[in-house]
Every structure is written in structure tokens, then in C-alpha cells.
Protein backbone atom coordinates (compact mmCIF):
# COMPACT_ATOMS: atom_id res chain seq x y z
CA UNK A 1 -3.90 -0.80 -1.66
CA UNK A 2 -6.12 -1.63 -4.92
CA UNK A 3 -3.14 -1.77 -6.64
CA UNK A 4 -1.19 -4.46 -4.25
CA UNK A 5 -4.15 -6.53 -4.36
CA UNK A 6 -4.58 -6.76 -7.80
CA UNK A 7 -0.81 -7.31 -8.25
CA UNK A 8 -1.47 -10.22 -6.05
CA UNK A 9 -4.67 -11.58 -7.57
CA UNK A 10 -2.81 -11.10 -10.99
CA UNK A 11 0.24 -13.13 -9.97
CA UNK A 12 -2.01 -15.70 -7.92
CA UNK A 13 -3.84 -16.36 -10.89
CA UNK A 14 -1.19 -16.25 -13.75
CA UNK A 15 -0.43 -20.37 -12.90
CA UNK A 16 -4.06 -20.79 -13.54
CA UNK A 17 -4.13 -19.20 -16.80
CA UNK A 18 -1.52 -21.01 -18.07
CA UNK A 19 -2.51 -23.97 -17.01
CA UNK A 20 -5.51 -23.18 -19.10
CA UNK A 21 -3.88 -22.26 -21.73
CA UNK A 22 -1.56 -25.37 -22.09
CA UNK A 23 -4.59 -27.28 -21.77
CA UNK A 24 -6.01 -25.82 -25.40
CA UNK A 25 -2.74 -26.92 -26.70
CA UNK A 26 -3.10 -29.97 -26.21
CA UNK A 27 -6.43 -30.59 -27.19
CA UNK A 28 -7.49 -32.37 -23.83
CA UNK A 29 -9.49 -35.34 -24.63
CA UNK A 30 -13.69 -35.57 -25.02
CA UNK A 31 -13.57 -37.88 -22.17
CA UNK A 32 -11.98 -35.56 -20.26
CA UNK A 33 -14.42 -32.94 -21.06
CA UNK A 34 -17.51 -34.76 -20.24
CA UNK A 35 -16.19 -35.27 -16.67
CA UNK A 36 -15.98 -31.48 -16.41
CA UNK A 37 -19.33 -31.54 -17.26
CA UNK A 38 -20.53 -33.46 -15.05
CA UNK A 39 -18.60 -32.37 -11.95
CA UNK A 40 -20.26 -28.71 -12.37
CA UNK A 41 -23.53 -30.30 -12.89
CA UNK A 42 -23.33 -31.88 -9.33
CA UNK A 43 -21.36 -29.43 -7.47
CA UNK A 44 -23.98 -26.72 -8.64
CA UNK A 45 -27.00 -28.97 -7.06
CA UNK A 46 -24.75 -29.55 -3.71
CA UNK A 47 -24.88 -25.41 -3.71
CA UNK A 48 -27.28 -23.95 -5.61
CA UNK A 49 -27.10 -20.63 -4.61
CA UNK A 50 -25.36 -19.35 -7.66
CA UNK A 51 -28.32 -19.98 -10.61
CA UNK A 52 -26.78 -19.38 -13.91
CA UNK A 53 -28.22 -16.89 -15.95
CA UNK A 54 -30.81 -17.49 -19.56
CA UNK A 55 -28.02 -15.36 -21.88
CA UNK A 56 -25.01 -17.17 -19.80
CA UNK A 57 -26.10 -20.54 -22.24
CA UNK A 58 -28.20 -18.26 -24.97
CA UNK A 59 -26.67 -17.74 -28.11
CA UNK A 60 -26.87 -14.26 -29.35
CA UNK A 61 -29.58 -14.27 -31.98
CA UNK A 62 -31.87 -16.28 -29.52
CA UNK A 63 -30.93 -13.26 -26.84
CA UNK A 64 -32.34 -10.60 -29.48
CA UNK A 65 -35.29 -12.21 -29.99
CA UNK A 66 -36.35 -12.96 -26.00
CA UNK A 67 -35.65 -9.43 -25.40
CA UNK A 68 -38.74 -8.27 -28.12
CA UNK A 69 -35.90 -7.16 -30.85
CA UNK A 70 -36.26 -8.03 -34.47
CA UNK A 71 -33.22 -10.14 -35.60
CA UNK A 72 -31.89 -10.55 -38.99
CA UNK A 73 -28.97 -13.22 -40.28
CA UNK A 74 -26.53 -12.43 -43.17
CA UNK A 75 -23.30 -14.45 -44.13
CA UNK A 76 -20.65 -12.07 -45.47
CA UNK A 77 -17.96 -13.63 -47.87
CA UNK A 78 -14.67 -11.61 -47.41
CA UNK A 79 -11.90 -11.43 -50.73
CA UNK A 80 -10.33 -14.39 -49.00
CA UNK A 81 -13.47 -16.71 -49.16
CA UNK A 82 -14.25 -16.50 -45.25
CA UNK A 83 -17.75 -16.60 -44.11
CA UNK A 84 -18.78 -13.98 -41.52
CA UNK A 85 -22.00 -14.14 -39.62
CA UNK A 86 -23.54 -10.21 -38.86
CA UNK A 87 -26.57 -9.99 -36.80
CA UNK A 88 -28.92 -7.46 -37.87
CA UNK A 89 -31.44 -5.16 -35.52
CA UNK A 90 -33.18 -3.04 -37.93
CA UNK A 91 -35.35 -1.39 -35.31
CA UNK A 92 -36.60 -0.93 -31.69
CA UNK A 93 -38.96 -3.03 -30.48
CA UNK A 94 -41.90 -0.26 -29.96
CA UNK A 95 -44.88 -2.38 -31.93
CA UNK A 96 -45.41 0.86 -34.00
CA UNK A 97 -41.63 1.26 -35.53
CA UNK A 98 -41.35 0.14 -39.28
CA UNK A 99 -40.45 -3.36 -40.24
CA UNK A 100 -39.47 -3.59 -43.75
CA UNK A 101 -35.15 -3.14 -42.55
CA UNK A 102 -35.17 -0.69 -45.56
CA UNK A 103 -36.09 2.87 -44.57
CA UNK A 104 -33.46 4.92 -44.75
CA UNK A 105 -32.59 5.16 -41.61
CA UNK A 106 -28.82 6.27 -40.03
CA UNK A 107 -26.60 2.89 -39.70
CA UNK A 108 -24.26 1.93 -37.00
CA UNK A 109 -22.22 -0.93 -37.07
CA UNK A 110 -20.89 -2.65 -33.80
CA UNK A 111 -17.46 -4.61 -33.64
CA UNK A 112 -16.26 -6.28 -30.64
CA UNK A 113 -12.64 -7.33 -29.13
CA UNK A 114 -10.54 -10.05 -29.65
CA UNK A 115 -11.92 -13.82 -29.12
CA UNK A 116 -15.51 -11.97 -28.03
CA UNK A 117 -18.49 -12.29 -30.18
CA UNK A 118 -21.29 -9.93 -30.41
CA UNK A 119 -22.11 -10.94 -26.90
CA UNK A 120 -20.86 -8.18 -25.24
CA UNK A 121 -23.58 -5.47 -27.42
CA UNK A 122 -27.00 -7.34 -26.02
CA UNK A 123 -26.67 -9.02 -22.74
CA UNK A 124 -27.55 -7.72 -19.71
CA UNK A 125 -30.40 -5.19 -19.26
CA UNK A 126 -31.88 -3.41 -22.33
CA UNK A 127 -30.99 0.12 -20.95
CA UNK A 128 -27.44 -1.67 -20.16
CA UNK A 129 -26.60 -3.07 -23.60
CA UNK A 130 -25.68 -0.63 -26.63
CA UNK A 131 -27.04 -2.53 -29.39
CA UNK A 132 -30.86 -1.93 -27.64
CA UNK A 133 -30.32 1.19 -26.76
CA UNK A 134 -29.30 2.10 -30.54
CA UNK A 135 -32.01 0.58 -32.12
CA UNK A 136 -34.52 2.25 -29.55
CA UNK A 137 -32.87 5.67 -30.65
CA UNK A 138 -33.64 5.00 -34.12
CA UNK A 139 -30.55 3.31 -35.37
CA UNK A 140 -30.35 0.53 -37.77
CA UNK A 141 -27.67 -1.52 -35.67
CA UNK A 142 -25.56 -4.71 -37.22
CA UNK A 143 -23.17 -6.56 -34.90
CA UNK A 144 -20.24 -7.88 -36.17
CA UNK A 145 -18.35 -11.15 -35.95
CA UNK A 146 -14.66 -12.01 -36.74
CA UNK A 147 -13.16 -14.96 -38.55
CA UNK A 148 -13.00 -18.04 -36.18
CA UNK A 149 -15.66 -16.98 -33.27
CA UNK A 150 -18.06 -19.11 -32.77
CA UNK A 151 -21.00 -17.86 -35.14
CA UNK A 152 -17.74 -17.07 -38.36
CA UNK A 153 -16.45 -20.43 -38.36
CA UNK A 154 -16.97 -21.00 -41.88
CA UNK A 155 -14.89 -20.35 -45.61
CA UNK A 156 -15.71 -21.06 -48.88
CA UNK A 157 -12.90 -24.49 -49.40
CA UNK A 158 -10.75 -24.13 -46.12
CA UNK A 159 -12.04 -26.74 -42.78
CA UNK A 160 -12.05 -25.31 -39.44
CA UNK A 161 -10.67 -28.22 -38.46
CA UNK A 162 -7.78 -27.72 -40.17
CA UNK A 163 -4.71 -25.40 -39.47
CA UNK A 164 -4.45 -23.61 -42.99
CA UNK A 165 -8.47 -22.34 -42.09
CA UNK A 166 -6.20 -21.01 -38.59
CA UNK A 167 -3.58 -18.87 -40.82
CA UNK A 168 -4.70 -15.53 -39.84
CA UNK A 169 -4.13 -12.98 -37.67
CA UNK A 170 -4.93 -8.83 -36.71
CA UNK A 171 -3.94 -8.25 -40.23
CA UNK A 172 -6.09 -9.98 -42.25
CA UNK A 173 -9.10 -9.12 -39.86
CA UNK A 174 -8.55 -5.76 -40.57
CA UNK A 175 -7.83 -6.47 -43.87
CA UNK A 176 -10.46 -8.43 -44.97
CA UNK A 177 -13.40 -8.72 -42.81
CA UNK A 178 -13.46 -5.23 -41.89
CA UNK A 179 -13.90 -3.95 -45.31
CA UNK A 180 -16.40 -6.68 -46.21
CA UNK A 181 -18.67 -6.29 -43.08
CA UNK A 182 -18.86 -2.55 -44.24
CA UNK A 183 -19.34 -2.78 -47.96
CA UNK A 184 -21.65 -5.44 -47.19
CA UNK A 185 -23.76 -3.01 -44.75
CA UNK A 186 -24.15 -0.25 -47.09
CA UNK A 187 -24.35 -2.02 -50.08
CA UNK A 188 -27.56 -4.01 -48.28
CA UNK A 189 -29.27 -0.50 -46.57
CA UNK A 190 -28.83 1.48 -49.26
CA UNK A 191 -25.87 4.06 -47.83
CA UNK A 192 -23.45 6.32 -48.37
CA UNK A 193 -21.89 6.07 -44.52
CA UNK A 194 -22.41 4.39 -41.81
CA UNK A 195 -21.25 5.21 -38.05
CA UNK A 196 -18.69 2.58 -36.58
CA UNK A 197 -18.48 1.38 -32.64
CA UNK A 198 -15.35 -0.44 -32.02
CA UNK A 199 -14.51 -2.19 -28.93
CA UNK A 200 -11.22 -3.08 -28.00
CA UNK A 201 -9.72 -5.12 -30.73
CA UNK A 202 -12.43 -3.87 -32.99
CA UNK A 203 -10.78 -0.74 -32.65
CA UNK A 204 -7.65 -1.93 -33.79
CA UNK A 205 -9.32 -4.12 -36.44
CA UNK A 206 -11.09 -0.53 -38.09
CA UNK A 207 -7.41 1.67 -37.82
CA UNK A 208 -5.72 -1.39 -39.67
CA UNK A 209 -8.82 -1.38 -42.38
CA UNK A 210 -8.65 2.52 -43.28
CA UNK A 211 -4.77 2.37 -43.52
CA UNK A 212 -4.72 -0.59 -45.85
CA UNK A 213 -7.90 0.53 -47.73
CA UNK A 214 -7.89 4.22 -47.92
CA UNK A 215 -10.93 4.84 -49.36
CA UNK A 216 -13.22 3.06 -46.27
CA UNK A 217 -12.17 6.81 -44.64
CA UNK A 218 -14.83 8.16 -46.43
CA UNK A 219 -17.33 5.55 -45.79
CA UNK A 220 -17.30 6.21 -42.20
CA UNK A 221 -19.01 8.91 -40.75
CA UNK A 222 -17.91 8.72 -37.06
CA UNK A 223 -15.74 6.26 -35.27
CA UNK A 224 -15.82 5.81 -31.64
CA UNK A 225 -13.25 3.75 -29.74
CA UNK A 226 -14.10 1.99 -26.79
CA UNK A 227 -11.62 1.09 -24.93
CA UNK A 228 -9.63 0.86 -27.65
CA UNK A 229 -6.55 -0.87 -28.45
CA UNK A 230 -3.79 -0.23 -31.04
CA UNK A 231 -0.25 -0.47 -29.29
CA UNK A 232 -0.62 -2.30 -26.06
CA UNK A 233 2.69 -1.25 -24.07
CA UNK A 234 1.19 -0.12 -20.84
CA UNK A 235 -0.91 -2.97 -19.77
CA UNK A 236 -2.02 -3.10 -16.56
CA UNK A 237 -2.96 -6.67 -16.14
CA UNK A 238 -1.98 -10.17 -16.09
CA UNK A 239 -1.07 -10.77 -19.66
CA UNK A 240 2.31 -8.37 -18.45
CA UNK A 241 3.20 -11.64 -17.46
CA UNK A 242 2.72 -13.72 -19.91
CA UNK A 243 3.64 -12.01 -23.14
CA UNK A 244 7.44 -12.28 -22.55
CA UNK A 245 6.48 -16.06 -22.98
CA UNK A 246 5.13 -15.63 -26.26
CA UNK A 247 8.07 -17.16 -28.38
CA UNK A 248 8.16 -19.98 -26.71
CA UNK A 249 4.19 -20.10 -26.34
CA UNK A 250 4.35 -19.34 -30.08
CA UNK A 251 7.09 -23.04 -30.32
CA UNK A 252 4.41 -25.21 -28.65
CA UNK A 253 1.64 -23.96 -31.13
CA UNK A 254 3.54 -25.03 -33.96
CA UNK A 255 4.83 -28.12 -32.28
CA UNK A 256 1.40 -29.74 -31.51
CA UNK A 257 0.06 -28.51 -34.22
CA UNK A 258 -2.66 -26.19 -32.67
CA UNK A 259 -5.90 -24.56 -34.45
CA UNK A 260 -8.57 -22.84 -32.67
CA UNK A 261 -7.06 -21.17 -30.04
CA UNK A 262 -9.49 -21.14 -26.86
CA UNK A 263 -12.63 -21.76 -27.88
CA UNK A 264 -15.83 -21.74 -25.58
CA UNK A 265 -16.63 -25.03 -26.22
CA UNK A 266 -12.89 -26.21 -25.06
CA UNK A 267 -11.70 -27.37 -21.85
CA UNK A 268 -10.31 -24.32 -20.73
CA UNK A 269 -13.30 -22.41 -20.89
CA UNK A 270 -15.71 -25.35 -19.03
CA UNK A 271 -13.20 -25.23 -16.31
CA UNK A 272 -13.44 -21.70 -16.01
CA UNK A 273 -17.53 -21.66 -15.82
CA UNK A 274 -16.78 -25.07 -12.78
CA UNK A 275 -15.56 -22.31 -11.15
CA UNK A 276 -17.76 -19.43 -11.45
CA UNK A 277 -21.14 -21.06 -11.98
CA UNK A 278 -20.12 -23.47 -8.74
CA UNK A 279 -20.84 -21.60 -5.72
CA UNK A 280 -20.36 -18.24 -4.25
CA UNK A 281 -16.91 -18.43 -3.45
CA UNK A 282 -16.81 -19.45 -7.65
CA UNK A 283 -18.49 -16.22 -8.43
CA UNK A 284 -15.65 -14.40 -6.27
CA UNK A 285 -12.97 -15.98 -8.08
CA UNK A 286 -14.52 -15.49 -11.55
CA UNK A 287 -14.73 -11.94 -10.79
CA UNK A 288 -10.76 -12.08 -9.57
CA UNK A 289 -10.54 -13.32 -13.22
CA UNK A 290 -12.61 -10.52 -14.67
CA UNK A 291 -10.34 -7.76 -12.56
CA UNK A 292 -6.91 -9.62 -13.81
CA UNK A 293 -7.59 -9.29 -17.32
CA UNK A 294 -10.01 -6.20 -17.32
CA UNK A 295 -8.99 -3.95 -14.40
CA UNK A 296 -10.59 -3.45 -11.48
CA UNK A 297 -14.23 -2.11 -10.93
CA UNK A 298 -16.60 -1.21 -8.34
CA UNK A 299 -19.68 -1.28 -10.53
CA UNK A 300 -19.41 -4.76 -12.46
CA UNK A 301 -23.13 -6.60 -12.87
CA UNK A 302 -22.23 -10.07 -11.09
CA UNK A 303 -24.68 -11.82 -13.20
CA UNK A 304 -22.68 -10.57 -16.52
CA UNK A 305 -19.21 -11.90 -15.19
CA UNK A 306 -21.62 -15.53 -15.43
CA UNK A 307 -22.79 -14.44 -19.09
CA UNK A 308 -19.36 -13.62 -19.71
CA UNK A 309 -18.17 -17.13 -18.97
CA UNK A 310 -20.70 -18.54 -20.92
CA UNK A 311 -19.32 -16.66 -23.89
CA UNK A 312 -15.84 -16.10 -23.75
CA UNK A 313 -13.47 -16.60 -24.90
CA UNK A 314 -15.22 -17.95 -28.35
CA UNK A 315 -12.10 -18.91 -29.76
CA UNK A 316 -9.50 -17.38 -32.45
CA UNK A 317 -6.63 -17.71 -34.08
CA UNK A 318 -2.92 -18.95 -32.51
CA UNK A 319 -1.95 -15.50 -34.50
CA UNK A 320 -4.31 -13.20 -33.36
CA UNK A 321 -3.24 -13.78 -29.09
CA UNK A 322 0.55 -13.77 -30.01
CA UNK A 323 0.35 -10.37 -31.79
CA UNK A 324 -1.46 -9.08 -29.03
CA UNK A 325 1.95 -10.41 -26.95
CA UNK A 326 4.22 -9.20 -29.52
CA UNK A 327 2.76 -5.52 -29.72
CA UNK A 328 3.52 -5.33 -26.05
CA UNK A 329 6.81 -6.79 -26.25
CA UNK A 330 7.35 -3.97 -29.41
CA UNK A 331 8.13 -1.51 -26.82
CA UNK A 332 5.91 1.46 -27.42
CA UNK A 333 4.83 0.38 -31.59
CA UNK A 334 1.72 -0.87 -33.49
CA UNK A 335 3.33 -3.51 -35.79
CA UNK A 336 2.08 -5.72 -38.02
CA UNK A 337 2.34 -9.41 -37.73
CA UNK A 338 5.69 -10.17 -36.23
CA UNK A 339 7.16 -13.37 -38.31
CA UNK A 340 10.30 -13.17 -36.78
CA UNK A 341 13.86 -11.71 -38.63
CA UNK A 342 13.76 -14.35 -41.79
CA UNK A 343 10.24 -14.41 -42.01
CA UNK A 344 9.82 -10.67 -41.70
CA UNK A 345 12.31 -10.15 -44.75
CA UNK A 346 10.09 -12.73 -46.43
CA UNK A 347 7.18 -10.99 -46.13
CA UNK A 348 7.82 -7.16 -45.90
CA UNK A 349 11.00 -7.11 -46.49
CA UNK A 350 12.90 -5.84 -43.78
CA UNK A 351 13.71 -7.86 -40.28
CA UNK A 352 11.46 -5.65 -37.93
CA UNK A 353 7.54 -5.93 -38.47
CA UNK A 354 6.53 -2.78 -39.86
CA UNK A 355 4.73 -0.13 -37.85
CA UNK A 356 0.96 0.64 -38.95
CA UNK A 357 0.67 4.52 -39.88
CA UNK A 358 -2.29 5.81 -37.99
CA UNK A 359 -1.81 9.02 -39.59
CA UNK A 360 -3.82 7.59 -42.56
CA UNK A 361 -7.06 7.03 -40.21
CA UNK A 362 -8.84 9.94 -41.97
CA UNK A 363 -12.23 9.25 -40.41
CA UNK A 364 -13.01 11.35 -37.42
CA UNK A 365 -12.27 9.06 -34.40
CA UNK A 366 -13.66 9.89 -30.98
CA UNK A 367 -12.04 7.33 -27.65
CA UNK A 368 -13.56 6.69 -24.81
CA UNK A 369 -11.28 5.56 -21.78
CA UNK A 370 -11.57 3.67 -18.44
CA UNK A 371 -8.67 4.69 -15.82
CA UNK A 372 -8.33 1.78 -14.74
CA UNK A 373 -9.02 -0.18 -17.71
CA UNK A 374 -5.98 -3.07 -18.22
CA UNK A 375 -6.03 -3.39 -21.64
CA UNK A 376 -6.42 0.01 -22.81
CA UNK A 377 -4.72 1.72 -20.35
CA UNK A 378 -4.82 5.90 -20.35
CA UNK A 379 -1.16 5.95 -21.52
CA UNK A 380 -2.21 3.40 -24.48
CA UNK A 381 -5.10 5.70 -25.76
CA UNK A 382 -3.37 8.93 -25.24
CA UNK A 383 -0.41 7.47 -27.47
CA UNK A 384 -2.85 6.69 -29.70
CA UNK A 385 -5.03 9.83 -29.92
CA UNK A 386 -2.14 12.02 -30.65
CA UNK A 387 -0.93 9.53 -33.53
CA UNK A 388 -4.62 9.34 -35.96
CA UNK A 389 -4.66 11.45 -38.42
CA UNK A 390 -8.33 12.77 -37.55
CA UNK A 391 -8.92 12.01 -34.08
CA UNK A 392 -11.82 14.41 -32.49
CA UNK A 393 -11.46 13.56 -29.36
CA UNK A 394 -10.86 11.64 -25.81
CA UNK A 395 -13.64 11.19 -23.47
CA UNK A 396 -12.53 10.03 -20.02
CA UNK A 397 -15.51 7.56 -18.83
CA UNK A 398 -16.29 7.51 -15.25
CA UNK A 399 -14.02 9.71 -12.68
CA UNK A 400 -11.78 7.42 -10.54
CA UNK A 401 -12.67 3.65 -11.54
CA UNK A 402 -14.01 2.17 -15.18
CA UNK A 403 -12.80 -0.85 -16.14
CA UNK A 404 -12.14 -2.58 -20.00
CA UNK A 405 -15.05 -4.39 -18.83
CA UNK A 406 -17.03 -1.68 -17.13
CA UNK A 407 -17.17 -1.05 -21.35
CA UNK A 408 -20.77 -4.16 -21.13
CA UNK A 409 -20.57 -5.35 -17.86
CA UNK A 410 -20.77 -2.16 -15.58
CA UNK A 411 -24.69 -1.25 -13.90
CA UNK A 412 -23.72 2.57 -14.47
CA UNK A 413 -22.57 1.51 -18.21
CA UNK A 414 -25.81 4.05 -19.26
CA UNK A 415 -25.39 6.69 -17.37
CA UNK A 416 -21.52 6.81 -17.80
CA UNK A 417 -21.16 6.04 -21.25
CA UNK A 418 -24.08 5.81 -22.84
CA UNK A 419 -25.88 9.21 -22.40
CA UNK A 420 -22.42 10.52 -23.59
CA UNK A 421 -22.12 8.70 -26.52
CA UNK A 422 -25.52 8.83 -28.06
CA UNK A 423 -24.83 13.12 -27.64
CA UNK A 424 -21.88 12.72 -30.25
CA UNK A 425 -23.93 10.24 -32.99
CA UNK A 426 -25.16 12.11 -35.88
């Protein structure tokens, strides 16, 4: 019966999202957004039973800091001269823990999924979000950001505003701003190791790092995969739908010229927070949203699915959403960017996109998994655990229903997940 409905809510929805999604194409005018604006502004005092949450319109660092965390900024230059924001939480917020960000304490380093920002580690409760609970354990925590979010929206001589800055997409996040987030990190604290938390993408984004640059295997002490993605050929949500569209998706991109793809600040994303910051019947359909992309969940925080809008998606590459679409359409495979026939012989040399050997993940990798997660389904991650070359093992999160988003968004998220996880850190 779950599964009927969502089929229904996914297929109900799908005009929506695309709708959206041609709307970032064409760059919908200011004008246009302003009326947005305005329209949620009054519909929201003619109900106002729906009061949007402080982190729903809080950026990150300014969420640290209300919650009593320290907070510390770096900019991280990767080899191809793009400048990465990491947000630092050296501590716990106890008024007797040290303060210098230097003691040698044991590092973790947080990643999250594709057009996210660090968002998802420190919203909600501080018993419900990771990157407190780390630093309350003792852990000297850094959040990541990829290329093109909203707080890595810089390079050394390319413009945002221009489509060259836009030329990127799993494989040079992997490539490049993996590797420099973690030499960066250990270079700064003074270590060896450090332990990496990857969720979703950013678990994809680590496996593509260690099998391009061997030797970050060793600087890795534990991985652990949340929900994480690598081949995407069993999805269980609405993007089913759409990613046999991606060529000609991919046509209209190039046609009108598109570079960010989605960001929060576009039209799509203002019309999705009309929606759910509107009224109650708006929170209901934002949370049909949440289940068509995410999967479907009994436990979701209501309040989150607002911060969530008020975040996401934070915008991304053209490159990075179509190889998403193309590793499903791969049929079972975790390729590399797919350039099409000529433009794969240009670049690798032979007409298919080559596969990404996951036997050279040396790092021990540990998975947790949602059953009814839609992005990383069970048959994803069990394809993928018996494909690294040092995977430790698959923890199954929750018994019947855990969700990709269950992963920040779910109230049990520290009893289900959590208590788990901080067993297996060294």
C-alpha cells in the first residue's frame, strides 16, 4: 500500500519537478523572483500556522555559533585553483574543553551529498545532528563543502558567473577537492589520519578520490558510508523517471547556455519553500517532496523538511545531476563522466565511459543503509559492499523503515544511527 502511494505521489509530482527544473534553465527573470517573494510573504500572514524555523534562513556558520559551538573558517585551494569553504568545530561546547584547535585530538571529517552543503551535519537538535554530537565526544570535526554550493563558489581566475567556472562534474570533485579538503585537514591539525563520514554523494566523492590518488588509502583511518552512493541502478524514487530524459535534458543545458544548476537562491527553490513554508497543507506537500526523492519515513522531524527547503538544493554543476542520470541509465556500472561515443574516445579513449575500480578503495569502509532509502537503495549498497577492496562492513539502520533522509532529518536519527556509529570510531 506504501508502495502504491508513493508510486503515485512520485508520478503526481514528477510534472512539478520538471517544471522546476526547466525553470533553472532558463534563468527566470529577477522580476519574476521578487513576486515569488512576495506572494509567500502574504500567503504566510493569511495562515500563519506554519512559522518557519531560525536554521530554515541561518546560514551554517551562524547555526554553529547559536547552538554554543566554536566555529572556525578556512578556504581550501584545490590543484585546479577552486576555493572551498570547510567549517571547523574544534571542540564541544562544555566551558571547560580546550580552545587552542591544536591538541592532538582524533579528527573526523564530514562530507555531504550532492547539491547539499554542510547543512545537513548541524541542524536540528544537538543530540540529532552528527557534527555536535562528534565534537561533544571529543572529536575535532570539519565539514566539508563542494565546488559550486553556496559557501565554495569561488576560484582563483574562473567567474561563477560564467560557464567555464561550471565545467565540472563527480570526477573532478573526487579528484580534486577531496584530496585537498584532506591534505588540508591534516596538514592544519597536525595528523597522520583522520576518520571520514560520507553522505550520499560524499561517499561517492571519497571512492573516486582513493582510486585516482592511491596513497589518500592510507590517510584514512575509517570510512563510513551513509547512505552511500556509487552506482545508482536501483533507485527507488522519482528521478527513475527522469533520468531517461537526461540526453535531451543534457541538449537544453548546452542550448541556453546554463551554469549553476539549481541553486537556493533560484526560482525553483523559492517556489518550492511558497509551498512548504505556506500553510499546513504546504508542509504536507513538502514532505510528499521529501518521500519522492528520499523514500518514505515514519520518523522525519517536520520542522527539518522546512530547514531543508531553506537549504537545498544549494546549487551545482549541469555535470554533476546528469552523471547522477547517466550512472542509472549505465545499467548496473559506476562510470566516469559519460561524454558521449566521440567525446568518450576523446577523453579516455574508448566509446563507453570507463568503470571506476572500487577494488582500489584500500581504506576500511563501513555502510550504513536505510531500507527504504531511494537513493541508496539495499541492492545499490550491497553491489557496492561486495565490490571495495576493504569494506568492513554493512550496518542495516533501523528495522522496517529509514529513509536517505532519515540519514539528518529523522527524531530517532540518535538512537538508530548514532549510538551505532560512535561504537565503531576509533
Amino acid at each position: 500500500m506504501i508502495a502504491q502511494l508513493l508510486k503515485a505521489c512520485c508520478k503526481s509530482l514528477l510534472a512539478l519537478v520538471v517544471l522546476l527544473i526547466a525553470a533553472s534553465y532558463f534563468h527566470v527573470s529577477t522580476p519574476l523572483d521578487s513576486w515569488t517573494d512576495s506572494l509567500s510573504a502574504v500567503y504566510s500572514k493569511l495562515n500563519a500556522s506554519v512559522p518557519v524555523p531560525y536554521e530554515a534562513v541561518t546560514p551554517t556558520p551562524d547555526i554553529i555559533v547559536s547552538k554554543g559551538y566554536p566555529l572556525e573558517i578556512h578556504d581550501v585551494t584545490t590543484e585546479d585553483g577552486y576555493i572551498l569553504r570547510l567549517h571547523r568545530i574544534p571542540h564541544g561546547n562544555r566551558s571547560d574543553d580546550d580552545s587552542d584547535g591544536m591538541s592532538p585530538k582524533k579528527v573526523i571529517f564530514l562530507q555531504h551529498g550532492i547539491f547539499a552543503t554542510d547543512f545537513v551535519w548541524v541542524t536540528g537538535p544537538t543530540t540529532d545532528a552528527l557534527a555536535y554530537v562528534l565534537a561533544d565526544q571529543g572529536y575535532d570535526v570539519w565539514l566539508g563543502n563542494s565546488r559550486g554550493n553556496t559557501y565554495s563558489r569561488k576560484h582563483v581566475t574562473l567567474d561563477p558567473d560564467d560557464l567555464p567556472y561550471w565545467d565540472f562534474s563527480w570526477d573532478e570533485l573526487g579528484r580534486y577537492d577531496i584530496p585537498a579538503s584532506v591534505d588540508y585537514i591534516l596538514k592544519r591539525t597536525q595528523q597522520k589520519k583522520l576518520t571520514y563520514v560520507g553522505y550520499s554523494l560524499g561517499c561517492a566523492l571519497f571512492f573516486i578520490s582513493a582510486v585516482d590518488h592511491p596513497q589518500l588509502n592510507d590517510q584514512i583511518e575509517m570510512m563510513i558510508g551513509l547512505g552511500p552512493t556509487s552506482r545508482v541502478t536501483q533507485l527507488h524514487n522519482i528521478f527513475r523517471f527522469i533520468a531517461p530524459l537526461d540526453t535531451p535534458l543534457q541538449y537544453l543545458l548546452r542550448l541556453f547556455r546554463v551554469t549553476v544548476f539549481l541553486p537556493i537562491d533560484g526560482i525553483a527553490a523559492k517556489m518550492l519553500q511558497l509551498v512548504a513554508y505556506s500553510s499546513r497543507i504546504g508542509t504536507i506537500l513538502g514532505q510528499l517532496i521529501n518521500f519522492s526523492v528520499f523514500g518514505f519515513s515514519e520518523t522525519t522531524n517536520l520542522s527539518l523538511v522546512h530547514v531543508l527547503m531553506g537549504h537545498y538544493p544549494a546549487g551545482g554543476s549541469p555535470k554533476t545531476v546528469s552523471q547522477f542520470f547517466e550512472n542509472y541509465n549505465a545499467g548496473g556500472k559506476f562510470t566516469r563522466f559519460n561524454y558521449g561515443a566521440e567525446g568518450n574516445v576523446e577523453h579516455y579513449g574508448t566509446e563507453t565511459a570507463p568503470e571506476y575500480n572500487l577494488k582500489l578503495v584500500t581504506a576500511p569502509v563501513y555502510l550504513f543503509y536505510g531500507v527504504t532509502d531511494g537513493v541508496a537503495t539495499p541492492e545499490d549498497v550491497s553491489w557496492l559492499s561486495s565490490n571495495l577492496g576493504n569494506h568492513q562492513g554493512s550496518v542495516q539502520v533501523g528495522v522496517n523503515v529509514f529513509s536517505h533522509g532519515d540519514f539528518f532529518m529523522s527524531q530517532n536519527v540518535s538512537e538508530l544511527l548514532f549510538k551505532p556509529l560512535l561504537k565503531m570510531l576509533p
